[in-house]
N, C-alpha and C. Protein backbone atom coordinates (compact mmCIF):
# COMPACT_ATOMS: atom_id res chain seq x y z
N UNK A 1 116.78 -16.14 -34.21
CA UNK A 1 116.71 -15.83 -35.63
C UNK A 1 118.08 -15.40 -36.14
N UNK A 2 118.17 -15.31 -37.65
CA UNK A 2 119.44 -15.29 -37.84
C UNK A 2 119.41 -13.68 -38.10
N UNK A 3 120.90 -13.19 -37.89
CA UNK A 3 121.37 -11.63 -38.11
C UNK A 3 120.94 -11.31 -39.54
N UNK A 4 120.16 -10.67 -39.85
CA UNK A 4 119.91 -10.17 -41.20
C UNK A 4 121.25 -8.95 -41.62
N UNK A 5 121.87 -9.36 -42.79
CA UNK A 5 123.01 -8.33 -43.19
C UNK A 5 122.04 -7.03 -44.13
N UNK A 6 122.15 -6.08 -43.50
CA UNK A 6 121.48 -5.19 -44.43
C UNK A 6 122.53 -3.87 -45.08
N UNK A 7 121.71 -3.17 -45.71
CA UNK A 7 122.72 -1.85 -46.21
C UNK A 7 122.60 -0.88 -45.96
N UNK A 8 122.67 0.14 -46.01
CA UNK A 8 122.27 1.80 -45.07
C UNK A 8 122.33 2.51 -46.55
N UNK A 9 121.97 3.32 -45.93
CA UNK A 9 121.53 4.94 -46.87
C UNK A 9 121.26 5.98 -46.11
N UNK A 10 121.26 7.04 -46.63
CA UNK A 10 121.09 8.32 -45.91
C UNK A 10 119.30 8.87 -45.91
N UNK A 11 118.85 9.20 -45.05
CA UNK A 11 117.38 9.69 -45.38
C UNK A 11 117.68 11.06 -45.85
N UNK A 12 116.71 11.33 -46.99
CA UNK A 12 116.58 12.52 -47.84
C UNK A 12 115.61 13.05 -48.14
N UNK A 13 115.09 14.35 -48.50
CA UNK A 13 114.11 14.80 -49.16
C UNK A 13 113.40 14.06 -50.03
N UNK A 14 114.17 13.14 -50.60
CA UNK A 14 113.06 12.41 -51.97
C UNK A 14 112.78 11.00 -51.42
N UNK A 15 113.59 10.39 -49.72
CA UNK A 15 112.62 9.23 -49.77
C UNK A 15 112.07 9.67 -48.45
N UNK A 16 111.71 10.64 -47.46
CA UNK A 16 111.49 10.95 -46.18
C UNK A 16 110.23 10.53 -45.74
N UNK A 17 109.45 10.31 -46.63
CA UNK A 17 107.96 9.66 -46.82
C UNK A 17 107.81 8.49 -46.05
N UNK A 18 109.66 7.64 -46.68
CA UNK A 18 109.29 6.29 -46.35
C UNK A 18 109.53 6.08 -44.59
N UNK A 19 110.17 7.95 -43.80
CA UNK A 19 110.37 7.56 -42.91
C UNK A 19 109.10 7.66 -41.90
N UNK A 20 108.05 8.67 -42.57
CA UNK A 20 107.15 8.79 -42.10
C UNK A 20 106.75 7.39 -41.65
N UNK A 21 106.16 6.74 -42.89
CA UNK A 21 105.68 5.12 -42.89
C UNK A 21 105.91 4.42 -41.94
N UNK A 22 107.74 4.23 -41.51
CA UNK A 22 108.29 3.68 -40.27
C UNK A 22 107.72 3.88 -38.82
N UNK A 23 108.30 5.22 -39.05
CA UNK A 23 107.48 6.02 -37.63
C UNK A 23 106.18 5.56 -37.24
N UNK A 24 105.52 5.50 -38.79
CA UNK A 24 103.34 5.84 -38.25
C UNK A 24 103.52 4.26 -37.56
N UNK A 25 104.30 3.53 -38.12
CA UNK A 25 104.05 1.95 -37.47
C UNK A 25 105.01 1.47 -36.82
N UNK A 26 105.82 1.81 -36.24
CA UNK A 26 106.39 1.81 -35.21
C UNK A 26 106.53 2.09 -33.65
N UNK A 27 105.59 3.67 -33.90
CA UNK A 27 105.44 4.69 -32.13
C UNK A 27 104.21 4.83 -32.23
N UNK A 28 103.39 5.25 -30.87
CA UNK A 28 102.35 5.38 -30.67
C UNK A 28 102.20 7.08 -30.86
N UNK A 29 103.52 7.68 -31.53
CA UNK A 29 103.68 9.15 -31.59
C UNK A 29 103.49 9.55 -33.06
N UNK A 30 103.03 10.47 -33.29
CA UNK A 30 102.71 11.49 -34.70
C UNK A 30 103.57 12.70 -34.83
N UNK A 31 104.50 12.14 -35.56
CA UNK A 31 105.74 13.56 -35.62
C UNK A 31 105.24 14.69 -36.77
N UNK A 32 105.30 15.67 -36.23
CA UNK A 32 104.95 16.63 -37.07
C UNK A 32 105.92 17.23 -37.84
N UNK A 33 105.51 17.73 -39.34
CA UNK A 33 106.27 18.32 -40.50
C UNK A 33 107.78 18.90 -39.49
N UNK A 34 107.96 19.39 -38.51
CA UNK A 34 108.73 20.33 -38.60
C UNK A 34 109.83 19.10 -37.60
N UNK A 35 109.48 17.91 -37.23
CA UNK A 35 110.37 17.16 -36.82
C UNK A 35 111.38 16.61 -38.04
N UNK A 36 110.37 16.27 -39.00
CA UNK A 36 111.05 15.80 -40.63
C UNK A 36 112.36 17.05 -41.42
N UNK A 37 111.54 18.55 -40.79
CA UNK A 37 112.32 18.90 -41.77
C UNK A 37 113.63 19.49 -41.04
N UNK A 38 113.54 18.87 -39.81
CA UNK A 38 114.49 19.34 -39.20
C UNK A 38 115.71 18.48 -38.87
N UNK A 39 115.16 17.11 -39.31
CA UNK A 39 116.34 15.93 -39.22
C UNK A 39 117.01 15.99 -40.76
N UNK A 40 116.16 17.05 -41.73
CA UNK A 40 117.52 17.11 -43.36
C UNK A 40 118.25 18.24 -42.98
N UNK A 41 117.46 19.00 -42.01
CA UNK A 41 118.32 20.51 -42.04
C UNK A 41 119.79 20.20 -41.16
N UNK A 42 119.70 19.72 -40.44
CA UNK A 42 120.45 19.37 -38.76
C UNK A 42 122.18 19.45 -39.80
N UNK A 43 123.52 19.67 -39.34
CA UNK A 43 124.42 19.41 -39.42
C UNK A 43 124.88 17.88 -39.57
N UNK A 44 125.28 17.14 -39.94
CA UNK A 44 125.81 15.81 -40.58
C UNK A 44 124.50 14.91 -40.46
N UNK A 45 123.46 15.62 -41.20
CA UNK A 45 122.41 14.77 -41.30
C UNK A 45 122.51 13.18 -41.95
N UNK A 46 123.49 13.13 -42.65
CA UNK A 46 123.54 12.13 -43.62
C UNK A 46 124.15 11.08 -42.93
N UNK A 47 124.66 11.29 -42.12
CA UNK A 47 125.27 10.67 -40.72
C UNK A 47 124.82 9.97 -39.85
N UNK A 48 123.86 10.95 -39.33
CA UNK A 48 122.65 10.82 -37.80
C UNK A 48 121.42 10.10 -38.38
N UNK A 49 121.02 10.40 -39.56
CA UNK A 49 119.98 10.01 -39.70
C UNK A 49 120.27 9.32 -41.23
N UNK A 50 119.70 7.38 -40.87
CA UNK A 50 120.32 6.53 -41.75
C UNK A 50 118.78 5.46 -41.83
N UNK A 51 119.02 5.12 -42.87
CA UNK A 51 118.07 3.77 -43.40
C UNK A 51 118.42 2.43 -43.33
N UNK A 52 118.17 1.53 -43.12
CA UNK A 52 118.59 -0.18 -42.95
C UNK A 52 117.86 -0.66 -44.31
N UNK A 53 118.61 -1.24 -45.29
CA UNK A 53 117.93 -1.66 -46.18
C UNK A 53 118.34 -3.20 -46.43
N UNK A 54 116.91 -4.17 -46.70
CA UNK A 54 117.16 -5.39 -46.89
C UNK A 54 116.73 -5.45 -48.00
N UNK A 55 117.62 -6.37 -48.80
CA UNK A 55 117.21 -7.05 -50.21
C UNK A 55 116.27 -5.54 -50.85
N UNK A 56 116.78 -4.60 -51.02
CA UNK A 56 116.26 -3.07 -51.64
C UNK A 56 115.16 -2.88 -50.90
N UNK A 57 115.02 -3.30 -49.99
CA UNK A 57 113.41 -2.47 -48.89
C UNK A 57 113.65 -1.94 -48.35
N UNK A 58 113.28 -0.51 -47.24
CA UNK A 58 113.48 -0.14 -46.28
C UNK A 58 112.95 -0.47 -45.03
N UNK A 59 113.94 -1.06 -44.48
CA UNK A 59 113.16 -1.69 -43.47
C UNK A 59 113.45 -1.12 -41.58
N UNK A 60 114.19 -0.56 -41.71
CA UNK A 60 114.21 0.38 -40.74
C UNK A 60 115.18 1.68 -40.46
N UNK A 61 115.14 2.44 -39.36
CA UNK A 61 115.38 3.69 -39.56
C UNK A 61 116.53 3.91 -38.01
N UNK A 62 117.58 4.74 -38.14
CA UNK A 62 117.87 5.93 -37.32
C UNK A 62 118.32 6.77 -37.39
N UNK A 63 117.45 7.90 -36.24
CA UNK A 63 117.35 9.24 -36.35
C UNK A 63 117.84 10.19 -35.10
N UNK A 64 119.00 10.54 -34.85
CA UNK A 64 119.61 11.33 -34.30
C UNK A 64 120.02 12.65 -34.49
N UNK A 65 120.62 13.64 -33.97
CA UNK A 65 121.11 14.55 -33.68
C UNK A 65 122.16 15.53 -32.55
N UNK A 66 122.99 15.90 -33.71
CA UNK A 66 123.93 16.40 -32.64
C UNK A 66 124.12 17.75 -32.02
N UNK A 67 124.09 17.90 -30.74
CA UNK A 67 123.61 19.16 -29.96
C UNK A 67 124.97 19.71 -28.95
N UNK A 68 125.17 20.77 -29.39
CA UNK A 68 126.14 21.42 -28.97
C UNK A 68 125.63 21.41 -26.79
N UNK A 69 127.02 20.68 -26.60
CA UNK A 69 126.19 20.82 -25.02
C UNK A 69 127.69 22.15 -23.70
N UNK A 70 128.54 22.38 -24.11
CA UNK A 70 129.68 22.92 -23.70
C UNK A 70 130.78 23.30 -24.50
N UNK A 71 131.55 24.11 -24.00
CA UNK A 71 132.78 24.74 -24.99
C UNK A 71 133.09 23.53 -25.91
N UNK A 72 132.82 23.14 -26.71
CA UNK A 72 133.53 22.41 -27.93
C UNK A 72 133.23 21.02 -27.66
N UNK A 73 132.26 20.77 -26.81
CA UNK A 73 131.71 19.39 -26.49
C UNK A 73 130.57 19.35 -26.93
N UNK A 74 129.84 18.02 -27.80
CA UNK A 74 128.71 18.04 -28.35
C UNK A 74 128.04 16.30 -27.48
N UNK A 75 126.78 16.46 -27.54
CA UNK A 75 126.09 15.03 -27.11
C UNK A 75 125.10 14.68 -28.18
N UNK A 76 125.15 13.67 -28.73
CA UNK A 76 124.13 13.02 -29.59
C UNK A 76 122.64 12.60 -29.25
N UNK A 77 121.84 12.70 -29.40
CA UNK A 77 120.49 12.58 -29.12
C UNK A 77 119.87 11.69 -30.25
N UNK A 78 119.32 10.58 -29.72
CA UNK A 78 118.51 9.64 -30.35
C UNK A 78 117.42 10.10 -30.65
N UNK A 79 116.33 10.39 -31.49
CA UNK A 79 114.72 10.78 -31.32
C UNK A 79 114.41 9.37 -31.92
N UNK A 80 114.91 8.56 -33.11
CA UNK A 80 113.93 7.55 -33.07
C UNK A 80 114.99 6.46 -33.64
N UNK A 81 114.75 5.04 -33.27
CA UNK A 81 115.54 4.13 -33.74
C UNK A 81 114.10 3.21 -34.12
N UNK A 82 113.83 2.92 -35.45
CA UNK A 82 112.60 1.75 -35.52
C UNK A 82 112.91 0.46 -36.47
N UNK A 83 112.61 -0.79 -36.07
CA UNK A 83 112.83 -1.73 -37.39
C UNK A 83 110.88 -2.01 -37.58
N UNK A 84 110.94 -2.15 -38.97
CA UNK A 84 109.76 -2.94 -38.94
C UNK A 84 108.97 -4.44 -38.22
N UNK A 85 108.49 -4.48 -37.84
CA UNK A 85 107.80 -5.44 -36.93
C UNK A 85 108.19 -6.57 -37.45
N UNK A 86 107.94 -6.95 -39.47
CA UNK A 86 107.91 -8.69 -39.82
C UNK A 86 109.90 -8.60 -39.54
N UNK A 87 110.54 -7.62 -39.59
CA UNK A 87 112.32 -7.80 -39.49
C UNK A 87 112.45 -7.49 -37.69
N UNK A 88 111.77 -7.45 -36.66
CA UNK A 88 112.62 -7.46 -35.45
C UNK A 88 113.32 -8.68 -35.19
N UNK A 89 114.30 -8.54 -34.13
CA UNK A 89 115.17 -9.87 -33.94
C UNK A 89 115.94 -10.19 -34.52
N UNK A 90 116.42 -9.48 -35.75
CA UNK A 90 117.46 -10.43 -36.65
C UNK A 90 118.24 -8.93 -36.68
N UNK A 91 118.42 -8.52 -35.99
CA UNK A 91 120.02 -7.58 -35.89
C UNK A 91 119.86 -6.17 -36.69
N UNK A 92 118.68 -5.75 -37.19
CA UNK A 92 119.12 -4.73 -37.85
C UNK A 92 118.54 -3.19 -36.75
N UNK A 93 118.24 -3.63 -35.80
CA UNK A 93 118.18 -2.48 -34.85
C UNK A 93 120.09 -2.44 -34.76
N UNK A 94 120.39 -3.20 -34.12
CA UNK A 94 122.10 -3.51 -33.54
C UNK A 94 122.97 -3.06 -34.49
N UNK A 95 122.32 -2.87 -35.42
CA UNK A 95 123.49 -2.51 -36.65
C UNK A 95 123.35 -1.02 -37.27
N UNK A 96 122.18 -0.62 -36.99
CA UNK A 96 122.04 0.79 -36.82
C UNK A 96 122.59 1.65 -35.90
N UNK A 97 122.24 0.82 -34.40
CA UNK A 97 122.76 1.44 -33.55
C UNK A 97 124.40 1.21 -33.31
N UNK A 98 125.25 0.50 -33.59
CA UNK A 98 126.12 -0.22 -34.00
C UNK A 98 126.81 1.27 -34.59
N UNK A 99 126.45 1.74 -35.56
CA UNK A 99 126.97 2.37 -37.04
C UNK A 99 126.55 3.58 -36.11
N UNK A 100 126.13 4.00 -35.25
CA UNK A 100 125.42 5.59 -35.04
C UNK A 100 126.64 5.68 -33.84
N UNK A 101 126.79 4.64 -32.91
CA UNK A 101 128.14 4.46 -32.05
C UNK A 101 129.15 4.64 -32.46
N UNK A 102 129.46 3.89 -33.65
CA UNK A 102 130.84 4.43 -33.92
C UNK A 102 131.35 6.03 -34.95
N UNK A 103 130.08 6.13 -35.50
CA UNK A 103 130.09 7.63 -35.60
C UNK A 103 130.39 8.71 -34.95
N UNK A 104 130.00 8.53 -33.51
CA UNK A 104 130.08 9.11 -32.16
C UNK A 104 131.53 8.79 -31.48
N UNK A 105 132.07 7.66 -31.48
CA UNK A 105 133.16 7.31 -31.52
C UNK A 105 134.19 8.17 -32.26
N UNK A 106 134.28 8.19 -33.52
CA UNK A 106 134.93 8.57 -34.38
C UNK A 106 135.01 10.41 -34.25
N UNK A 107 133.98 11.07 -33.68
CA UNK A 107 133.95 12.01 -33.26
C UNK A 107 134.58 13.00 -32.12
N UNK A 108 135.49 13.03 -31.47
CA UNK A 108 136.17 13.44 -30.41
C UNK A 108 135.21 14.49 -29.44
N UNK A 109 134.81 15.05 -30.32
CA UNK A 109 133.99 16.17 -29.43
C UNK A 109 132.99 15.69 -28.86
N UNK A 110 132.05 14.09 -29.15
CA UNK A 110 131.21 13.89 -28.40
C UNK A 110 130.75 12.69 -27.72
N UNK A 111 130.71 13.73 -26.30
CA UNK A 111 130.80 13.12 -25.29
C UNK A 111 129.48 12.16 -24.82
N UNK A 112 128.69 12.15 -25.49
CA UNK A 112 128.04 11.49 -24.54
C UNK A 112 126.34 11.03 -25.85
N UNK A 113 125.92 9.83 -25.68
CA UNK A 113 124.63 9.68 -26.50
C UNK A 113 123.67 9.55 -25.13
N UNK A 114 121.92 9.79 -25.73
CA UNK A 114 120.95 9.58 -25.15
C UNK A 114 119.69 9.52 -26.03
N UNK A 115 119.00 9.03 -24.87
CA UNK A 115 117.74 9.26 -25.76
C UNK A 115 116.60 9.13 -24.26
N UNK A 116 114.82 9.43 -24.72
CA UNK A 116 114.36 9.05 -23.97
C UNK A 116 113.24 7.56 -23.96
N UNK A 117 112.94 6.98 -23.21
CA UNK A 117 112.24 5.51 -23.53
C UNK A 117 110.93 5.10 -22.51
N UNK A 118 109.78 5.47 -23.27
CA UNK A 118 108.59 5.23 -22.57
C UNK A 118 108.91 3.98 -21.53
N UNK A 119 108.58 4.33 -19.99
CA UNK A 119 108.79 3.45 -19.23
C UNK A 119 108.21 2.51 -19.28
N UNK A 120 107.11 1.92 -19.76
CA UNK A 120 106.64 0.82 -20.43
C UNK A 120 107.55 0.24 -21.18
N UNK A 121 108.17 0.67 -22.34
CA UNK A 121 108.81 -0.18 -22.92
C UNK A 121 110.22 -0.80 -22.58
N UNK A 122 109.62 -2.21 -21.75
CA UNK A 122 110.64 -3.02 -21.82
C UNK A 122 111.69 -3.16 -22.84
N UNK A 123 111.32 -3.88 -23.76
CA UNK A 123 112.42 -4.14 -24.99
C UNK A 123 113.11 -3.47 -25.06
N UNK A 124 112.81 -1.77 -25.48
CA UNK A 124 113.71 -0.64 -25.42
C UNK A 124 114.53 -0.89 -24.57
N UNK A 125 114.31 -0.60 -23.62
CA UNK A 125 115.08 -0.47 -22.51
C UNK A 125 116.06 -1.72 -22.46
N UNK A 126 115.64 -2.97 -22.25
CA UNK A 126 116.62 -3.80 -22.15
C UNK A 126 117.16 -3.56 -23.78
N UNK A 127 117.11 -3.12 -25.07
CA UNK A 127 118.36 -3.41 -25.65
C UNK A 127 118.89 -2.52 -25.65
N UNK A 128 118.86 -1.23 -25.31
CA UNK A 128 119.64 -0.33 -25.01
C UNK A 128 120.76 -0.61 -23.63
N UNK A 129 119.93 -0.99 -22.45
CA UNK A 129 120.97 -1.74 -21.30
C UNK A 129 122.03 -2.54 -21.40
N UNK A 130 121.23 -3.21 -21.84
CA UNK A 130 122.27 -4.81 -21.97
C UNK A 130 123.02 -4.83 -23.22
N UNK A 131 122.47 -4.71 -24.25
CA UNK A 131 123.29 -4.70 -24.99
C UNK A 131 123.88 -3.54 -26.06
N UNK A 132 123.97 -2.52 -25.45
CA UNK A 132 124.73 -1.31 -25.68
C UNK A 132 125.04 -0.38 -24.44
N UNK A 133 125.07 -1.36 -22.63
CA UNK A 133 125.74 -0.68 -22.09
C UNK A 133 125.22 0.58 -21.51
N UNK A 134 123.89 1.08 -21.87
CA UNK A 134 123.58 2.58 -21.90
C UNK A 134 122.68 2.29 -20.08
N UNK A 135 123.32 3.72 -19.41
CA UNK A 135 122.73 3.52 -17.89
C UNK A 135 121.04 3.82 -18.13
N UNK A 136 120.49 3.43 -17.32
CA UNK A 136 118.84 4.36 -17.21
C UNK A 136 119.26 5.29 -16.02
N UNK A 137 118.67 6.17 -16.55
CA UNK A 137 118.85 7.29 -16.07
C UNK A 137 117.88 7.77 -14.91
N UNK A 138 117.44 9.38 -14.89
CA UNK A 138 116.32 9.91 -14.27
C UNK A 138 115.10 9.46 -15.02
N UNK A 139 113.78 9.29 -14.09
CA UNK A 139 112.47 9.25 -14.32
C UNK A 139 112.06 10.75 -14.84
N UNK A 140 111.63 10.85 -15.74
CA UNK A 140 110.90 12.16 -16.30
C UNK A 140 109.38 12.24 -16.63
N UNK A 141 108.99 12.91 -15.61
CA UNK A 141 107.47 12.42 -15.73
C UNK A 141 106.46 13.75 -16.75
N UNK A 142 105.79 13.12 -17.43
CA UNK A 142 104.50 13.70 -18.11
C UNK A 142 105.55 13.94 -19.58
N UNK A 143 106.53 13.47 -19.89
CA UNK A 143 107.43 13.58 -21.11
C UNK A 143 106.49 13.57 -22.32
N UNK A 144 105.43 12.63 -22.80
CA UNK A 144 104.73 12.53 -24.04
C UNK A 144 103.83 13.02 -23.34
N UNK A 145 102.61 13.38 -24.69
CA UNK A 145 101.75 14.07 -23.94
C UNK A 145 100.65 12.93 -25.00
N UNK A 146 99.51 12.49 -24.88
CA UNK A 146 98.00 11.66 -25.45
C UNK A 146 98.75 10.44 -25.41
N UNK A 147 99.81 9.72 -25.02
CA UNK A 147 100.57 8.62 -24.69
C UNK A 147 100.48 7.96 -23.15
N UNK A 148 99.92 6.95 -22.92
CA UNK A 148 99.91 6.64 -21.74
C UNK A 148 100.67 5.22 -21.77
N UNK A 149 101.60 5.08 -20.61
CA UNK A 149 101.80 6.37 -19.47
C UNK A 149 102.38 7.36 -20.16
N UNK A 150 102.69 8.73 -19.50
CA UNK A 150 103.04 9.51 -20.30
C UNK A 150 104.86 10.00 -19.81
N UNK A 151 104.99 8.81 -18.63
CA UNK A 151 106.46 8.88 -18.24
C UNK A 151 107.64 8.15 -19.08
N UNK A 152 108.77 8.44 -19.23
CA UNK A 152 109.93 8.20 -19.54
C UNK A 152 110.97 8.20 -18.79
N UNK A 153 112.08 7.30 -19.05
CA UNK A 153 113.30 7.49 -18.37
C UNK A 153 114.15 7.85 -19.65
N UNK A 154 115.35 8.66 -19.10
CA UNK A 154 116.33 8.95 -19.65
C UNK A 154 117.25 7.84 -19.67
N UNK A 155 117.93 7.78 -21.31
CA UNK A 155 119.12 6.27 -21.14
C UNK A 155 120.06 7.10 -21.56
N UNK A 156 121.35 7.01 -21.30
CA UNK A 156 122.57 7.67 -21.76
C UNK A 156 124.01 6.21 -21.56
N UNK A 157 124.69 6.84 -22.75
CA UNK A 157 125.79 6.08 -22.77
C UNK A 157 126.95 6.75 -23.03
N UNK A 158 127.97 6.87 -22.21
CA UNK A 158 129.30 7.89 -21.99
C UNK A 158 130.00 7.53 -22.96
N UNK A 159 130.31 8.48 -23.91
CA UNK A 159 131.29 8.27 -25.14
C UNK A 159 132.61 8.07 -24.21
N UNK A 160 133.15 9.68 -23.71
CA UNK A 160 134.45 9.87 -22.94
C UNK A 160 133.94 11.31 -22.56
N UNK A 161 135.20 11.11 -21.40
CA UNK A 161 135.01 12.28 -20.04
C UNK A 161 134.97 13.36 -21.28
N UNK A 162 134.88 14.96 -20.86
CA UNK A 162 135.61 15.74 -20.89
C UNK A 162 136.68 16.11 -20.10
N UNK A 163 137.58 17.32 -20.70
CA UNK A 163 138.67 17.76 -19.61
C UNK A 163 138.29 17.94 -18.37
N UNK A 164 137.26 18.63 -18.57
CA UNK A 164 137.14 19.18 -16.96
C UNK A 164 136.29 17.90 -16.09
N UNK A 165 136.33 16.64 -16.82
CA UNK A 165 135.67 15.92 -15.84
C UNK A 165 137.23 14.60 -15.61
N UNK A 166 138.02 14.83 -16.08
CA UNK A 166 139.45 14.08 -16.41
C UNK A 166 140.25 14.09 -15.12
C-alpha cells in the first residue's frame, strides 16, 4: 500500500476524547481517567504525545513519556502507539514513531526508549524489531492483568551510552 502523508498535532484537553476512541479500538486495554490526565500533565506533553492526521481525521495516536532514570539522564517510555485499523500499512504508525525518535534524538539527556508488547503480538513486535531496530528484551510475566496472555516482553532502543557507560 502506498505511504499515506499525514499531519500531527498535539493531544489536548479539548480533543482527548478522540484519544480515548483510538485506544477503545485499538487495545484489548481500558485506560483509566488518570492515565489521560496524566499524559496533558507530563512535562513536554505536546511533544510525547501527538496525533496523525489524514485529510482532517484523526487517525492515529502517540503516547509517550519522559522519566527521569539517573543524574541528568532521562528514558522515554512508549504507553501507546495506535493507527486505526481501515489506515494500517500505509506508514502512519512509521511516521509517528519516526517523529517521537527524533525527538529523543534531538534530546541529549535521553538515553534510551521502551515500551512493553503483549507477547502475542506479533506485528508489534516485528515493527518495532525490524524496522526501528529496537532489541526484545526480558519476558515479564503477569504484566496486564483480564488480558490473556497476560505476559509481555520488554522492547528498548539505545538512544546513546551515558558517561559512565562510555
Amino acid at each position: 500500500m502506498t505511504r499515506l502523508d499525514v499531519e500531527f498535532g498535539s493531544i489536548t484537553a479539548d480533543n482527548i476524547e478522540h484519544l480515548r476512541r483510538i485506544n477503545g479500538a485499538s487495545f484489548p486495554i481500558v485506560y483509566n481517567q488518570a492515565y489521560y490526565k496524566d499524559l496533558l500533565d507530563q512535562d513536554d506533553a505536546s511533544q510525547l504525545n501527538q496525533f496523525a492526521f489524514y485529510k482532517g481525521q484523526i487517525v492515529g495516536a502517540i503516547c509517550a513519556v519522559l522519566q527521569d532514570i539517573a543524574a541528568g539522564d532521562q528514558h522515554v517510555y512508549i504507553r501507546t502507539l495506535a493507527v486505526l485499523a481501515a489506515y494500517r500499512g500505509r506508514g502512519i504508525g512509521s511516521q509517528l514513531m519516526e517523529r517521537l525518535l527524533h525527538y529523543c534524538e534531538q534530546r541529549p539527556s535521553v538515553m534510551e526508549v521502551s515500551l512493553h508488547v503483549q507477547i502475542s503480538n506479533d506485528d508489534a513486535i516485528d515493527f518495532y524489531t525490524n524496522k526501528f531496530q529496537f532489541t526484545k528484551g526480558e519476558l515479564v510475566e503477569n504484566y496486564y492483568r483480564r488480558v490473556d496472555p497476560p505476559h509481555c516482553y520488554r522492547l528498548y532502543r539505545v538512544i546513546r551510552k551515558g558517561d559512565s557507560n562510555a
